[in-house]
Protein backbone atom coordinates (compact mmCIF):
# COMPACT_ATOMS: atom_id res chain seq x y z
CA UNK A 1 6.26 -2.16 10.41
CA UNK A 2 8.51 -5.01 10.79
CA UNK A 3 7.09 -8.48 8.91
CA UNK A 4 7.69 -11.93 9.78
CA UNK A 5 10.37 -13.49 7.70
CA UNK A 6 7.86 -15.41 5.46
CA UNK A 7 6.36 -12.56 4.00
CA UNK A 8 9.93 -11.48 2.71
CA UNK A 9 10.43 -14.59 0.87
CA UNK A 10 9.36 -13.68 -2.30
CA UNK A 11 11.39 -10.69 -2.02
CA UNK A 12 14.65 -12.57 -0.90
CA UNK A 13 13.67 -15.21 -3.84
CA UNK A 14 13.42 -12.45 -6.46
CA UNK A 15 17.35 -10.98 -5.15
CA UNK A 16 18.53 -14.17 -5.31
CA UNK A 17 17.08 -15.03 -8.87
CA UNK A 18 18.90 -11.16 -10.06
CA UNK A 19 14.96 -9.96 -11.09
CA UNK A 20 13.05 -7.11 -10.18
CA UNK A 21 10.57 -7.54 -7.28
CA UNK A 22 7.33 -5.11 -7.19
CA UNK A 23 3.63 -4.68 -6.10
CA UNK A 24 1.01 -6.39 -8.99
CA UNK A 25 0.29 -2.70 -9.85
CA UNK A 26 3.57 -2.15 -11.72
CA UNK A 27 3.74 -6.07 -13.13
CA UNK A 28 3.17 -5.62 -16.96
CA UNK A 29 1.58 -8.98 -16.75
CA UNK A 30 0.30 -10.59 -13.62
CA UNK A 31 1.32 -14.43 -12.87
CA UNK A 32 -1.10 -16.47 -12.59
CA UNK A 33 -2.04 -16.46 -9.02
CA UNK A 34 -4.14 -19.30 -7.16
CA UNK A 35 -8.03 -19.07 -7.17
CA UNK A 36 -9.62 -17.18 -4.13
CA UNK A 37 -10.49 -18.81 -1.04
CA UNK A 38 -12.04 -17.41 1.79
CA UNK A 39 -13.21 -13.68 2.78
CA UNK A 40 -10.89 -11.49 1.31
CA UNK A 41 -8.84 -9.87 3.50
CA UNK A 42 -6.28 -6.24 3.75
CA UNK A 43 -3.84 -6.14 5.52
CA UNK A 44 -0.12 -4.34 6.81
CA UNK A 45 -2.03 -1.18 6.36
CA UNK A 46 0.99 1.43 5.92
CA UNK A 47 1.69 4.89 5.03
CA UNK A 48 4.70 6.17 2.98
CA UNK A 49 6.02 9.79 1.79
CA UNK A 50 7.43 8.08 -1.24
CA UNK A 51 8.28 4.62 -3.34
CA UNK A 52 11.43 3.64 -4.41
CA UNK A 53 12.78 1.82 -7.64
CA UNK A 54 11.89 -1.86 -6.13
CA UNK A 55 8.36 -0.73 -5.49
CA UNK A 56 8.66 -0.66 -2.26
CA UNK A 57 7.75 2.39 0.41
CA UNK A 58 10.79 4.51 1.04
CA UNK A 59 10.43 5.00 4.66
CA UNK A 60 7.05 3.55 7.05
CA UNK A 61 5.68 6.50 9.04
CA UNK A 62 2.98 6.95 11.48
CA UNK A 63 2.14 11.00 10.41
CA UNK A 64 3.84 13.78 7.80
CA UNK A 65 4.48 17.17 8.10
CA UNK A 66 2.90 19.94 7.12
CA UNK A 67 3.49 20.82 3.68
CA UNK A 68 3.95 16.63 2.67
CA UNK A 69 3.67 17.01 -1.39
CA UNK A 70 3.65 13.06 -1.47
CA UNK A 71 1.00 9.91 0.77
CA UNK A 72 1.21 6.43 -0.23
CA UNK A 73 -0.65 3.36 1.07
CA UNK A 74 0.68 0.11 0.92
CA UNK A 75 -1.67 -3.13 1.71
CA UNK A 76 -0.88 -7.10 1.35
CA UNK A 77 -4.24 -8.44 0.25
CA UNK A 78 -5.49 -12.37 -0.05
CA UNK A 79 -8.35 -14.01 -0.96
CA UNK A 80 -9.35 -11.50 -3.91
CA UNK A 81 -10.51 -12.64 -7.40
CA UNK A 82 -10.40 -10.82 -10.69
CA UNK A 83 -13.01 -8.84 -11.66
CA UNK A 84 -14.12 -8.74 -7.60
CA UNK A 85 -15.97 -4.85 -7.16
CA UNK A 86 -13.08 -2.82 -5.14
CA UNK A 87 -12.92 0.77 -4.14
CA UNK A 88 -10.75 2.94 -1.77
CA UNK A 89 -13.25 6.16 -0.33
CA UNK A 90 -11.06 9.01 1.17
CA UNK A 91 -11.78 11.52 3.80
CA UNK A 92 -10.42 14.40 5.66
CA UNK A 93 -10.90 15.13 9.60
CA UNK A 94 -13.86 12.56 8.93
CA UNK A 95 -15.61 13.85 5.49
CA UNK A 96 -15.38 11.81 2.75
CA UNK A 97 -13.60 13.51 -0.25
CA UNK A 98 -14.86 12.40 -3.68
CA UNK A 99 -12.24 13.86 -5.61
CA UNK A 100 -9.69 11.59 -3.83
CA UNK A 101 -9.70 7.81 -3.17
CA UNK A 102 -10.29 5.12 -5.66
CA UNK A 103 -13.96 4.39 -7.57
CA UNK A 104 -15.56 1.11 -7.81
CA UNK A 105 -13.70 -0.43 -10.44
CA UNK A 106 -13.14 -4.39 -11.46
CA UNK A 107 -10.06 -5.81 -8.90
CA UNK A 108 -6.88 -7.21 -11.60
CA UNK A 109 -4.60 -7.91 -9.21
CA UNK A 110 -4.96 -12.13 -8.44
CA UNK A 111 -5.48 -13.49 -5.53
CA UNK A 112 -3.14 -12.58 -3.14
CA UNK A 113 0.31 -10.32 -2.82
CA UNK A 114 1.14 -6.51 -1.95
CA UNK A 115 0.09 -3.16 -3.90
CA UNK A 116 0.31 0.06 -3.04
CA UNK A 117 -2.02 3.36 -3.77
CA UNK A 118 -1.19 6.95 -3.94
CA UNK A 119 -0.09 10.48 -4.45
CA UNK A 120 2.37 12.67 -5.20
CA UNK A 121 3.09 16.55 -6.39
CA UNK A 122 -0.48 16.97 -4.29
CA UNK A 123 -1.46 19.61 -1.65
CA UNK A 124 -2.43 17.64 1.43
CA UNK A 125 -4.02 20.67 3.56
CA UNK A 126 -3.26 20.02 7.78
CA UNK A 127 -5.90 17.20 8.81
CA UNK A 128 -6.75 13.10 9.59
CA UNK A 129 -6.58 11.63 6.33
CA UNK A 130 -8.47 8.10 6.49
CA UNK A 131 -8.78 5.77 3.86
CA UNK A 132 -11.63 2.74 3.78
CA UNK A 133 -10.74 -0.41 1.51
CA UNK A 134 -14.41 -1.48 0.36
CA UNK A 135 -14.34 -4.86 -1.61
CA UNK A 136 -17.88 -5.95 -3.47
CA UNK A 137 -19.56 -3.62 -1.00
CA UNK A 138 -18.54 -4.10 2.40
CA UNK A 139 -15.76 -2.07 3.88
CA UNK A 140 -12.48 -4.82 5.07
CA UNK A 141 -9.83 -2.42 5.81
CA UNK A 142 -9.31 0.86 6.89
CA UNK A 143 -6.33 3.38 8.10
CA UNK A 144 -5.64 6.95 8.74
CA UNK A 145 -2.48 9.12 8.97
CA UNK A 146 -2.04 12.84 10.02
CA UNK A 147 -0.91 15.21 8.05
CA UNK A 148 0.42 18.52 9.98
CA UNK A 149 3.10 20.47 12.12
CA UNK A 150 6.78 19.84 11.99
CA UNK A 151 8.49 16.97 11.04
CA UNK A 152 9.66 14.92 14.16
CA UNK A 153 12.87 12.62 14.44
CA UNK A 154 11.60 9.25 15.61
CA UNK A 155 12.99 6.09 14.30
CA UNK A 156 12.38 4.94 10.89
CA UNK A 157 13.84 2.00 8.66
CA UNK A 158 14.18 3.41 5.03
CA UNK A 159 15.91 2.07 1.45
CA UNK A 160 16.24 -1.89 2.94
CA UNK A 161 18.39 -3.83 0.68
CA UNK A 162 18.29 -8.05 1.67
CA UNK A 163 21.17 -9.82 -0.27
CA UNK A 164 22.57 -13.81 -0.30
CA UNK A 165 26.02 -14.07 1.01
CA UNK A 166 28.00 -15.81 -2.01
């Protein structure tokens, strides 16, 4: 889950300008964002027990334990325009769920940048949870995380924090 230094940028830029830094989701209002070119494209697929207060995923992990209360999926994304048809269909050990996932709805978020997706206080039952990104019809993206047995010590970077020497 490491990212080339580029793609921190606008993070590092937004430390060093003392503002908060977060996914378009939790943006009150959007910045304009340049016009759409190209197929659009998801992308750094990842999963997350939890977000913290930068919007950003707490720890990256590969699978969750059983009894997880909390899944979230965060996704860089280019090439999307407003108002572009998006969904996100779930499904568990390979059937979709309807009462999870996202429905076709109108895409808000500009053109390009990072968002996340998910869930917590839920009861994730022992299974392959998959999730297929599905942009004006065709499926772009997908991923899938399991959810079950005891928790296992591998790893992990959790609660970065990049700062400018003074």
């Amino acid at each position: 889950a490491l990212r080339p230094i580029n793609l921190a940028r606008p993070l590092l830029e937004a430390a060093r300008r003392g503002v908060a830094y977060g996914s378009r989701a939790a943006q009150s209002e959007p910045s304009p964002s340049p016009a759409a070119t190209g197929q659009p494209r998801f992308y750094n697929l990842l999963f997350a027990p939890g977000v913290t207060e930068t919007e950003q995923p707490a720890a990256v992990v590969d699978r969750l334990p059983s009894g997880s209360r909390s899944l979230y999926v965060f996704f860089d994304y280019e090439n999307m325009a407003d108002d572009l048809p998006w969904e996100v269909r779930v499904s568990f050990n390979g059937q979709q769920q309807a009462n999870w996932g996202i429905p076709s709805d109108a895409w808000s978020g500009g053109a390009a940048g990072n968002w996340w997706i998910g869930w917590s206080d839920a009861q994730f039952a022992d299974g392959r949870y998959g999730f297929q990104f599905i942009v004006d019809g065709r499926p772009i993206a997908d991923a899938a995380i399991e959810i079950g047995g005891t928790a296992r010590s591998t790893p992990a970077f959790s609660n970065i924090t990049f700062s400018e020497r003074a």
